[in-house]
N, C-alpha and C. Protein backbone atom coordinates (compact mmCIF):
# COMPACT_ATOMS: atom_id res chain seq x y z
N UNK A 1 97.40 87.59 114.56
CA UNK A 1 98.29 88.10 113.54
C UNK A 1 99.73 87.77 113.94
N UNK A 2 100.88 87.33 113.07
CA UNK A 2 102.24 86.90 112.99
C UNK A 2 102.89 88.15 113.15
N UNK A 3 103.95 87.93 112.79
CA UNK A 3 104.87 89.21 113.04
C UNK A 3 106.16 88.47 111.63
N UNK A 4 106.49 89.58 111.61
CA UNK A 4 107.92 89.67 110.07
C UNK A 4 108.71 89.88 110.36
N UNK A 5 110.13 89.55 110.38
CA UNK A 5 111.73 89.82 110.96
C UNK A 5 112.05 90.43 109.17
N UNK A 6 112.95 91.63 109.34
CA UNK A 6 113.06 92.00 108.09
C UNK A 6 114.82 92.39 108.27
N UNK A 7 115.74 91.84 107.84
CA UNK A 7 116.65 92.97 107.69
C UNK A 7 117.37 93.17 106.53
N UNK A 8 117.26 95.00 107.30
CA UNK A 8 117.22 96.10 106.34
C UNK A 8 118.36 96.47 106.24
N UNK A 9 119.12 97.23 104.83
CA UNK A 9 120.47 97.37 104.96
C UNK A 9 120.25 98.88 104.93
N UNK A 10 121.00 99.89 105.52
CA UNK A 10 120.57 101.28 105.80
C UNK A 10 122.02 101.50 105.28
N UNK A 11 122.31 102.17 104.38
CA UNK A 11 124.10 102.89 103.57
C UNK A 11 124.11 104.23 104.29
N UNK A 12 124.78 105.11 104.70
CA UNK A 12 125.23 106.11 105.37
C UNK A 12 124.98 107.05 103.76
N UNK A 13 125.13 108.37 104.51
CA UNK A 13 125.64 109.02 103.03
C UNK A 13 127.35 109.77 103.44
N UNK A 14 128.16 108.97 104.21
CA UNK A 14 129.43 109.43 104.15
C UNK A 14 129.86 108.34 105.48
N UNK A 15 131.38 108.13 105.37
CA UNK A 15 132.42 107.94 106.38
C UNK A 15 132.06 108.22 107.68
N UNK A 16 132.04 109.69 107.62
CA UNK A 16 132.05 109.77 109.02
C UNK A 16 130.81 110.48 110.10
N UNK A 17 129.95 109.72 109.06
CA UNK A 17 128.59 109.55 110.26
C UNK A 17 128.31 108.86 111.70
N UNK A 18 128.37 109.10 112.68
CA UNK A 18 128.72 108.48 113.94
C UNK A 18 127.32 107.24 113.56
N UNK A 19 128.20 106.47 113.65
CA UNK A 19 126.89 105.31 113.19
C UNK A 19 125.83 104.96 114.95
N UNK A 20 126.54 104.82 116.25
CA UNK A 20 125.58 105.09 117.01
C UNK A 20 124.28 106.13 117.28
N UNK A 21 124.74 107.11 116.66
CA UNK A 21 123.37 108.07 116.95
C UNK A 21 122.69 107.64 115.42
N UNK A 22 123.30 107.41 114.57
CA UNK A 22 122.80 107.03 113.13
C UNK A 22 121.37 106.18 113.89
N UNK A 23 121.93 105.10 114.82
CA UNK A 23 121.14 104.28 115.32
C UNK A 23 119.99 104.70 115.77
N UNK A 24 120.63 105.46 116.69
CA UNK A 24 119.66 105.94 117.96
C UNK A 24 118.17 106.40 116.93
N UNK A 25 118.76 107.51 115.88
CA UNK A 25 117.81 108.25 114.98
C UNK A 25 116.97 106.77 114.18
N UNK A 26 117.50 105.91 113.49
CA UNK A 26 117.05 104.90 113.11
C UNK A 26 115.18 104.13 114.16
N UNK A 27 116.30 104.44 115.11
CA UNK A 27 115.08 103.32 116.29
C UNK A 27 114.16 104.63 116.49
N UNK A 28 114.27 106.05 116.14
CA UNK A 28 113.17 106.72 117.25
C UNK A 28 112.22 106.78 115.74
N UNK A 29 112.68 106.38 114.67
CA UNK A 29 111.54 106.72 113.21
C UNK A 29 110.49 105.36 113.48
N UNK A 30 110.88 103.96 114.09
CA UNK A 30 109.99 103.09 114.04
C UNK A 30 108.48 103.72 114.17
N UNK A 31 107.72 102.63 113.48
CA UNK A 31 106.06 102.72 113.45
C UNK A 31 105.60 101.93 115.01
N UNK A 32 104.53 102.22 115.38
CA UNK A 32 103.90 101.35 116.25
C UNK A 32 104.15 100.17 116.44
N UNK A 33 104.49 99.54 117.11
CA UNK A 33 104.27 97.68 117.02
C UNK A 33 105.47 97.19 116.51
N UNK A 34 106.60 98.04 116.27
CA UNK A 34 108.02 98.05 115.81
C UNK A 34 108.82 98.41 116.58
N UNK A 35 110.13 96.67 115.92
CA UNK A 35 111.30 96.95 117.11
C UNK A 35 112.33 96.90 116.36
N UNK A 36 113.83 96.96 116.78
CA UNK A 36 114.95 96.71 116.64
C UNK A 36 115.61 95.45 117.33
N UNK A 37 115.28 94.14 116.48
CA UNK A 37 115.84 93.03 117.65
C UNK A 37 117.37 93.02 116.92
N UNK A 38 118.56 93.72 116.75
CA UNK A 38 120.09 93.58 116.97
C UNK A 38 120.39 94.10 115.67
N UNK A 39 121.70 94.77 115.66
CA UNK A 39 121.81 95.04 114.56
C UNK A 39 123.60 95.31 114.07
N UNK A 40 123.54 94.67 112.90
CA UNK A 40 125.19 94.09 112.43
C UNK A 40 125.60 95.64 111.93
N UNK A 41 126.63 94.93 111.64
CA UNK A 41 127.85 96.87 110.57
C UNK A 41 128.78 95.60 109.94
N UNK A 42 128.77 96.26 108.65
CA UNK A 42 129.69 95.33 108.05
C UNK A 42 130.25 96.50 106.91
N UNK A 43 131.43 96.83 107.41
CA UNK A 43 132.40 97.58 106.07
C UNK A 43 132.45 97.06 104.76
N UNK A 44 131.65 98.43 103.52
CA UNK A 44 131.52 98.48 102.76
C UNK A 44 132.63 98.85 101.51
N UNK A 45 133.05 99.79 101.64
CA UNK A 45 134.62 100.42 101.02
C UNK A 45 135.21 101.59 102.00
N UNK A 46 136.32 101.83 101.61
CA UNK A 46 136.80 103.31 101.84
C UNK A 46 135.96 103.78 103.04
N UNK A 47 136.02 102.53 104.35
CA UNK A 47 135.64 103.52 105.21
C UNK A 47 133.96 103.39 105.96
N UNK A 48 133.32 103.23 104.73
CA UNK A 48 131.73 103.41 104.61
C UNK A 48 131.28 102.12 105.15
N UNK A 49 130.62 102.02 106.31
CA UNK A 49 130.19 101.27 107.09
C UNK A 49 128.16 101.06 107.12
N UNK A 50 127.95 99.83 106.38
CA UNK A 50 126.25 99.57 106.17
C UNK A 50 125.91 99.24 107.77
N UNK A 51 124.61 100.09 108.21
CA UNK A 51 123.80 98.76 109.06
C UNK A 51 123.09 98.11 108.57
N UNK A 52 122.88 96.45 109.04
CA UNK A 52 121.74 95.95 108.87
C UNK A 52 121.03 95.55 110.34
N UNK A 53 119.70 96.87 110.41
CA UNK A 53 119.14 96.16 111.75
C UNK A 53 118.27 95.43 110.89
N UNK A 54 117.71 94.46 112.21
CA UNK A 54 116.78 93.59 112.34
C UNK A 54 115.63 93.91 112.66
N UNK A 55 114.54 94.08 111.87
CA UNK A 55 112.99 95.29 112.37
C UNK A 55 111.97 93.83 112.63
N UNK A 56 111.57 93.37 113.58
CA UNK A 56 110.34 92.51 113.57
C UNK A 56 109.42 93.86 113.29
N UNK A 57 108.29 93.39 112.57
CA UNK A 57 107.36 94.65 112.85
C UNK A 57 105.95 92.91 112.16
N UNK A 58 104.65 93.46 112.91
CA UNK A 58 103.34 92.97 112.78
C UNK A 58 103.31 92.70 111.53
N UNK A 59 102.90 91.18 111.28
CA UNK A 59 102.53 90.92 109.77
C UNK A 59 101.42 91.00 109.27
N UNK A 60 100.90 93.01 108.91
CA UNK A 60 99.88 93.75 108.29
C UNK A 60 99.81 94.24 106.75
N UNK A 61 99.33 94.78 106.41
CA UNK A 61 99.11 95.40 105.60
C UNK A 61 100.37 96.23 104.98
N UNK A 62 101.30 96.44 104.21
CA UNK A 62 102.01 97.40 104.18
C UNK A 62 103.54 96.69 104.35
N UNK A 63 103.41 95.49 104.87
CA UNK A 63 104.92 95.20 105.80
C UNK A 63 105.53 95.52 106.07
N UNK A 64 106.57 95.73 105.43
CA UNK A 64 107.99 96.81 106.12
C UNK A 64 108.15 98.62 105.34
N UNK A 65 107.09 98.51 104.39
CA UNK A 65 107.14 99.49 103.75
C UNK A 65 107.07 100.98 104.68
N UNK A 66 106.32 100.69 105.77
CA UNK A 66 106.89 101.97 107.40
C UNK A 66 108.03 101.96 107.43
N UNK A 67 108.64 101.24 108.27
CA UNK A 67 109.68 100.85 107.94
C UNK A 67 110.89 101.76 107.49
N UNK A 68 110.80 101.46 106.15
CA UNK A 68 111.63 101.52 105.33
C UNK A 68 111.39 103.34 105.25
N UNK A 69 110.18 103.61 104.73
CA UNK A 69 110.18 105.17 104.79
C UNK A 69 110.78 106.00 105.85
N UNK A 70 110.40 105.20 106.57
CA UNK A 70 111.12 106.05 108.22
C UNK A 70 112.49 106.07 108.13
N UNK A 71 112.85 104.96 108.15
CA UNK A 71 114.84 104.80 107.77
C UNK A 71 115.18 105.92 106.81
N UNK A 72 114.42 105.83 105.33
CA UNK A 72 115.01 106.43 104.34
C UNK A 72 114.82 108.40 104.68
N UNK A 73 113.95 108.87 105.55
CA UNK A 73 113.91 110.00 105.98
C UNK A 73 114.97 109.95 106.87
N UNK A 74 115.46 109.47 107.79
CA UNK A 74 116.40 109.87 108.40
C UNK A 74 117.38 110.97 108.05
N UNK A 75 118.20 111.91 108.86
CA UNK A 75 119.75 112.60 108.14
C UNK A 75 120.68 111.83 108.31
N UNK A 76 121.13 111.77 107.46
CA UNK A 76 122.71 111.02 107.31
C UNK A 76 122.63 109.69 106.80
N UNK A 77 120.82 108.75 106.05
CA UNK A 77 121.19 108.01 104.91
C UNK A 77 120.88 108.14 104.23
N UNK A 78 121.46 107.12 103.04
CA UNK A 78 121.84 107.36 101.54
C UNK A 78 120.84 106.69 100.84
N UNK A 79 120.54 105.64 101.53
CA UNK A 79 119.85 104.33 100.90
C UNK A 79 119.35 103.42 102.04
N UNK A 80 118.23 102.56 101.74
CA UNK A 80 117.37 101.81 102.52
C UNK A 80 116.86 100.79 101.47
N UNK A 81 117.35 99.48 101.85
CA UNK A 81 117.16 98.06 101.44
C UNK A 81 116.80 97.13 102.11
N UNK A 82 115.55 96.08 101.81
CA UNK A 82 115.29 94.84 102.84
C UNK A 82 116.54 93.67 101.99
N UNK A 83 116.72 93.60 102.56
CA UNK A 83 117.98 91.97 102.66
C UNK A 83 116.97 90.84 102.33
N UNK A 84 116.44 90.83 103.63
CA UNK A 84 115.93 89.40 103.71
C UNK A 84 114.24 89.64 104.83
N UNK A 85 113.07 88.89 104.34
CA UNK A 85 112.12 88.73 105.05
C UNK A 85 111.46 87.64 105.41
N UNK A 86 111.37 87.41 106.61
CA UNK A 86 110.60 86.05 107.01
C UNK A 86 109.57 86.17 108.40
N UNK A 87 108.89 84.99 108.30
CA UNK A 87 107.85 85.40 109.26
C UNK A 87 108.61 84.33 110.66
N UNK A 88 108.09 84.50 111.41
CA UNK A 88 108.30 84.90 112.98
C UNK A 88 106.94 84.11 113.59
């Protein structure tokens, strides 16, 4: 089985969310067999700063759709988007 590089754009739901622990919380929701290979910040407006990590995760059933649920439970985001997916 391959593996999928996905990145995901994660929106804050405010300014002044410490985007490192944003992180930290981000990486401890991963599924099994899921990583964080690097991850950008690129200022959005007024402040509001997107991540996009980079999730390889196993190319199964479901793809990034773990993933993505896990991100979107997090506290402190707004929104959870894949960018871009390719296989690995």
């Amino acid at each position: 089985m391959g593996k999928v590089a996905a990145k995901i754009k994660v929106m804050p739901n405010s300014p002044e969310i410490d985007l490192d622990a944003l992180q930290e919380r981000l990486e401890s929701t991963l599924p099994e067999g899921a990583k964080i290979n690097g991850v950008e910040r690129e200022e959005v407006a007024f402040g509001l700063v997107a991540l996009y990590p980079t999730v390889i995760v196993p190319d199964g059933a479901g793809g990034t759709e773990a993933v993505e649920d896990g991100f979107s439970d997090v506290e402190g985001v707004e929104s959870v988007g894949v960018e871009n997916v390719g296989r690995i």
